[in-house]
Protein backbone atom coordinates (compact mmCIF):
# COMPACT_ATOMS: atom_id res chain seq x y z
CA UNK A 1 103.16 110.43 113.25
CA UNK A 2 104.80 111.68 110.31
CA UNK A 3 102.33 110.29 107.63
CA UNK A 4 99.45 111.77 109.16
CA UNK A 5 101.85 115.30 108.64
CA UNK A 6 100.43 115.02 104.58
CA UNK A 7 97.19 114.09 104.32
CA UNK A 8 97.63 113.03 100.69
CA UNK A 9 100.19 110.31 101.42
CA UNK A 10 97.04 108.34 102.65
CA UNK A 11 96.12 107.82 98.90
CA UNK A 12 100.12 106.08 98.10
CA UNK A 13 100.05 103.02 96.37
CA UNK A 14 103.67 101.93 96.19
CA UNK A 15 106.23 102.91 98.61
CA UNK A 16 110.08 101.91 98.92
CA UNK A 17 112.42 102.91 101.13
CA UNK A 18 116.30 101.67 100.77
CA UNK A 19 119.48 101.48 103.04
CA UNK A 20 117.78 103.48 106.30
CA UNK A 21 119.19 102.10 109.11
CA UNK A 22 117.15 104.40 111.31
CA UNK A 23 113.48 103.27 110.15
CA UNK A 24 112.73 102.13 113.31
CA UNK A 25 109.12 100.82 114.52
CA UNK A 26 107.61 104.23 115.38
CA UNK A 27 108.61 105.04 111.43
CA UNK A 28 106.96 101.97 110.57
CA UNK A 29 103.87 102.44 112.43
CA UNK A 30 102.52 104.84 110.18
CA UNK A 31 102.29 102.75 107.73
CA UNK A 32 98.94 101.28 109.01
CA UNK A 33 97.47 104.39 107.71
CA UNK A 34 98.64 103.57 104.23
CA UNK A 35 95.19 101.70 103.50
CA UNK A 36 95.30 101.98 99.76
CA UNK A 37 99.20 100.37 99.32
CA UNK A 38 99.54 98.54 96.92
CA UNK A 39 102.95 97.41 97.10
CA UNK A 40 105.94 97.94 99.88
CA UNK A 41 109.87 97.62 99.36
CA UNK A 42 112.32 97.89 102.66
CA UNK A 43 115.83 97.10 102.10
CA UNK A 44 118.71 97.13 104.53
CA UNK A 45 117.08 98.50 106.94
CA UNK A 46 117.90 97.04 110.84
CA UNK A 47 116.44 99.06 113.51
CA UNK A 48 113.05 97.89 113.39
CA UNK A 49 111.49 94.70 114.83
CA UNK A 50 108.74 92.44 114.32
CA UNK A 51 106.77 94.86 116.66
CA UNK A 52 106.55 97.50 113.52
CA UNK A 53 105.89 94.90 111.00
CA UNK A 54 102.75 93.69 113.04
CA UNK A 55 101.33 97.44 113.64
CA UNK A 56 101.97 98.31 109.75
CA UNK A 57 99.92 94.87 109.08
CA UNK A 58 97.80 94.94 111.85
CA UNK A 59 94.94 96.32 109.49
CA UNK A 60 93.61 94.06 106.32
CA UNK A 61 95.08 95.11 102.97
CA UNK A 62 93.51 93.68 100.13
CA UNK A 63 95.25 96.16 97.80
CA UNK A 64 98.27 94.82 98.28
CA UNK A 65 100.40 92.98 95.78
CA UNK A 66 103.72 92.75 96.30
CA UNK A 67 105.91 92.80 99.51
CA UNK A 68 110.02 93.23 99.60
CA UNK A 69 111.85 93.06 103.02
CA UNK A 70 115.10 91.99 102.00
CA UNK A 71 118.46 92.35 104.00
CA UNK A 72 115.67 93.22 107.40
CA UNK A 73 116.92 91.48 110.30
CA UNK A 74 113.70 92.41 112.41
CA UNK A 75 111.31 89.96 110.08
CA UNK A 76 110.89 86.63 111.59
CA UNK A 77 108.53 84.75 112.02
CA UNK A 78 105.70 86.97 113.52
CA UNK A 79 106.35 89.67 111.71
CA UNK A 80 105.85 87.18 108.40
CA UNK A 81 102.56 85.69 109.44
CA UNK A 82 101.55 89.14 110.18
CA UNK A 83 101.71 89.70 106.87
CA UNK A 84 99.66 86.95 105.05
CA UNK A 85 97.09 86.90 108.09
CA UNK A 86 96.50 90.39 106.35
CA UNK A 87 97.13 90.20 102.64
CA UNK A 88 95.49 87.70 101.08
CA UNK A 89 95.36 88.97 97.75
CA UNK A 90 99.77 88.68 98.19
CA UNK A 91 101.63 87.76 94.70
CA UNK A 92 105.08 88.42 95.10
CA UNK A 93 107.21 87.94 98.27
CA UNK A 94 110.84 88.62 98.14
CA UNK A 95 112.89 88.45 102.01
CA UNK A 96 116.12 87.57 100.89
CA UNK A 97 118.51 87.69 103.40
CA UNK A 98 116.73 88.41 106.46
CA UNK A 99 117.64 85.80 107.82
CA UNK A 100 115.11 84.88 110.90
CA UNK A 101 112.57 84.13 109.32
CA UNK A 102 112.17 79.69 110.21
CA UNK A 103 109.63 76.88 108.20
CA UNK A 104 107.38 77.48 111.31
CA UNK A 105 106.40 81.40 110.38
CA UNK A 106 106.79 80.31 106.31
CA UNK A 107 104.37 77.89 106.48
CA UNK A 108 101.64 80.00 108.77
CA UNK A 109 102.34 82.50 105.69
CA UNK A 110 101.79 80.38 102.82
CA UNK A 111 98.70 78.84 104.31
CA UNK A 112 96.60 82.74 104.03
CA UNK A 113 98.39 83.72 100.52
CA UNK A 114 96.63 81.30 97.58
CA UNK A 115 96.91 83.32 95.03
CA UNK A 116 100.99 84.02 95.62
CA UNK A 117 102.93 83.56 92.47
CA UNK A 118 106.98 84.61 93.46
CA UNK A 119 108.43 83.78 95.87
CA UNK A 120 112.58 84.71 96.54
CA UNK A 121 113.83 83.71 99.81
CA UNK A 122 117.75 83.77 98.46
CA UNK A 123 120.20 83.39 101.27
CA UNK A 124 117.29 82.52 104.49
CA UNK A 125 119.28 79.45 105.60
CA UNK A 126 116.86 78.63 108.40
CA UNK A 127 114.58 77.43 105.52
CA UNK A 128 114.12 73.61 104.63
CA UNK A 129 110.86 71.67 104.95
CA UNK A 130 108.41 74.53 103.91
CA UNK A 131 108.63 73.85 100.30
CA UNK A 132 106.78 70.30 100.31
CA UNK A 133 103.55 72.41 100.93
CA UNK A 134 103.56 74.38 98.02
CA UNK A 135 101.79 72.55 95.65
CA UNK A 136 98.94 72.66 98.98
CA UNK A 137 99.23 76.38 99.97
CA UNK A 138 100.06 77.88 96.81
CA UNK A 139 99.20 76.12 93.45
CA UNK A 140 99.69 79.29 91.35
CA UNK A 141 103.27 79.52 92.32
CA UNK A 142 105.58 80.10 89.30
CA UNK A 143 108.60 81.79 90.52
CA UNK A 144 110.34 80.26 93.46
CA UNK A 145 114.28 81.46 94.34
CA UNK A 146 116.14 79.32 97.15
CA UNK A 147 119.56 80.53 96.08
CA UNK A 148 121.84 79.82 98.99
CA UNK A 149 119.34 78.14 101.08
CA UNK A 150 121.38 74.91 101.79
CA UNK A 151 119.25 73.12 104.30
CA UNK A 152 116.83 72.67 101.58
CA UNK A 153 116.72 69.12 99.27
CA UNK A 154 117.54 69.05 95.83
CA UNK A 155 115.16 65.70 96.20
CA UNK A 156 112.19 67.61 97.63
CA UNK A 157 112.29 70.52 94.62
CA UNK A 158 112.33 68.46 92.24
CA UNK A 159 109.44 66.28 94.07
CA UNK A 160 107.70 70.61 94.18
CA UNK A 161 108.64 71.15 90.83
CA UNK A 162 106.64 67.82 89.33
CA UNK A 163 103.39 68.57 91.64
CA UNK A 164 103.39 72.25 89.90
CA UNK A 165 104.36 71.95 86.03
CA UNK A 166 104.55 75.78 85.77
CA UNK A 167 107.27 76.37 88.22
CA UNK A 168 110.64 77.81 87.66
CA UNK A 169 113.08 76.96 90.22
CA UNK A 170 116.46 79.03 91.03
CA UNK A 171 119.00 77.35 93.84
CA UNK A 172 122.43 75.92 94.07
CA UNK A 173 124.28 73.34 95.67
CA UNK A 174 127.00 74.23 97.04
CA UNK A 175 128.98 77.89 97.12
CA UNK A 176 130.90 77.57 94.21
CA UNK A 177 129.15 79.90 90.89
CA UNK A 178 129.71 78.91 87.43
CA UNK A 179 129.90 81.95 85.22
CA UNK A 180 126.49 80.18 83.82
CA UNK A 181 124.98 80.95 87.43
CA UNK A 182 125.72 84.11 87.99
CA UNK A 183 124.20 85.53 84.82
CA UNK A 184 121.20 83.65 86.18
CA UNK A 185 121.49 84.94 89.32
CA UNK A 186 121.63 88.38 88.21
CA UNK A 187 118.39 87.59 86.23
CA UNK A 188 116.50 86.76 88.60
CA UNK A 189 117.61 89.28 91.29
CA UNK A 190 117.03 92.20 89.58
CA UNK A 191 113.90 91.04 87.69
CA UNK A 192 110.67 93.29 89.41
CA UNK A 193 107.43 92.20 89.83
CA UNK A 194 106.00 94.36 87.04
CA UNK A 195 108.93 92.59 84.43
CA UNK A 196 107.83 89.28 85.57
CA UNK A 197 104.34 89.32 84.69
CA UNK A 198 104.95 90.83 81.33
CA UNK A 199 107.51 88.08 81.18
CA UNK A 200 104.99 85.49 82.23
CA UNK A 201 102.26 87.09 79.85
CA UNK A 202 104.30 86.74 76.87
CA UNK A 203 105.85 83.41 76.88
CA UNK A 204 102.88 82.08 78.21
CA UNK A 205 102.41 78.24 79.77
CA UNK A 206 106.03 76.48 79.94
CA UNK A 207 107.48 73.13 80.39
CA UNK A 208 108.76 72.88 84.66
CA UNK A 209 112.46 72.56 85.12
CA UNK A 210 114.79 72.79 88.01
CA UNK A 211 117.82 75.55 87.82
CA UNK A 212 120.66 73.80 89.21
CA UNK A 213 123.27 76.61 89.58
């Protein structure tokens, strides 16, 4: 247990750990005893499952904010309702690219996170019929990023987008980027949670459109 190796790692409130293919689940076990976490960042990382994921969640965690497992092919679709079964008080979620995560562990995620506000699931093309229960699950939702997710209407955001007249929407049709869209996808990628609600607090209450890209 290599948290419980420094005691004062107990007290860490943000935590993000890039590129490490060997964070496996026995690494990822010890975060359970990260009780006061506010917000978690894994990125590349491939060698654990949705075994670690369900340990590291297996504990409630109303501290925390804001989730990033991006590029993780162990999260699917336990490991994601693991993680709003225990986080209610969830704003941002950003799995881009890990890619096995389906509508049926989405939707059991959605349905414990109310007060979720971003949500980036670039590039998970298992995705489709989730997004009609937005406006039900999640009526504070203002961010939403389906970039590359092409089972996914343009019909049924728009439908989203006119049930919730604060949300921005960021996809595409087809492969092809516009120099337009890639400037906009660069905004949005790189954009963190902490820019987005100063963002948000500035420009205040907006008119809803749909990003075509």
């Amino acid at each position: 247990m290599y948290l419980l190796s420094f005691p004062q790692l107990m007290y860490l409130r943000r935590l993000r750990i890039q590129y490490c293919d060997n964070l496996t689940d026995e690494a990822i076990l010890d975060f359970h005893h990260l009780r006061y976490l506010e917000e978690l960042s894994l990125t590349r990382a491939h060698s654990f499952t949705a075994r670690g994921i369900v340990a590291a969640f297996s504990r409630p965690r109303h501290f925390i904010r804001i989730v990033e497992i991006t590029e993780c092919s162990g999260l699917d679709d336990v490991g994601i309702t693991a993680i709003g079964r225990t986080s209610p008080n969830l704003t941002h979620l950003n799995i881009s690219w890990s890619r096995n995560v389906t509508d049926e562990g989405m939707v059991s995620f959605l349905d414990r996170v109310p007060h979720l506000m971003s949500l980036k699931v670039q590039s998970v093309r298992q995705l489709c019929d989730f997004v009609l229960l937005l406006p039900v699950y999640n009526p504070c939702l203002v961010h939403l990023n389906v970039i590359s997710c092409s089972l996914i209407r343009e019909q049924d955001l728009t439908a989203v987008s006119a049930q919730l007249p604060d949300l921005e929407i960021a996809y595409n049709t087809d492969l092809g980027c516009s120099p337009k869209s890639n400037k906009i996808l660069r905004y949005f990628d790189f954009m963190s949670p902490r820019q987005f609600a100063k963002k948000k607090s500035k420009v205040g209450p907006h008119t809803s459109h749909v990003n075509n890209f």
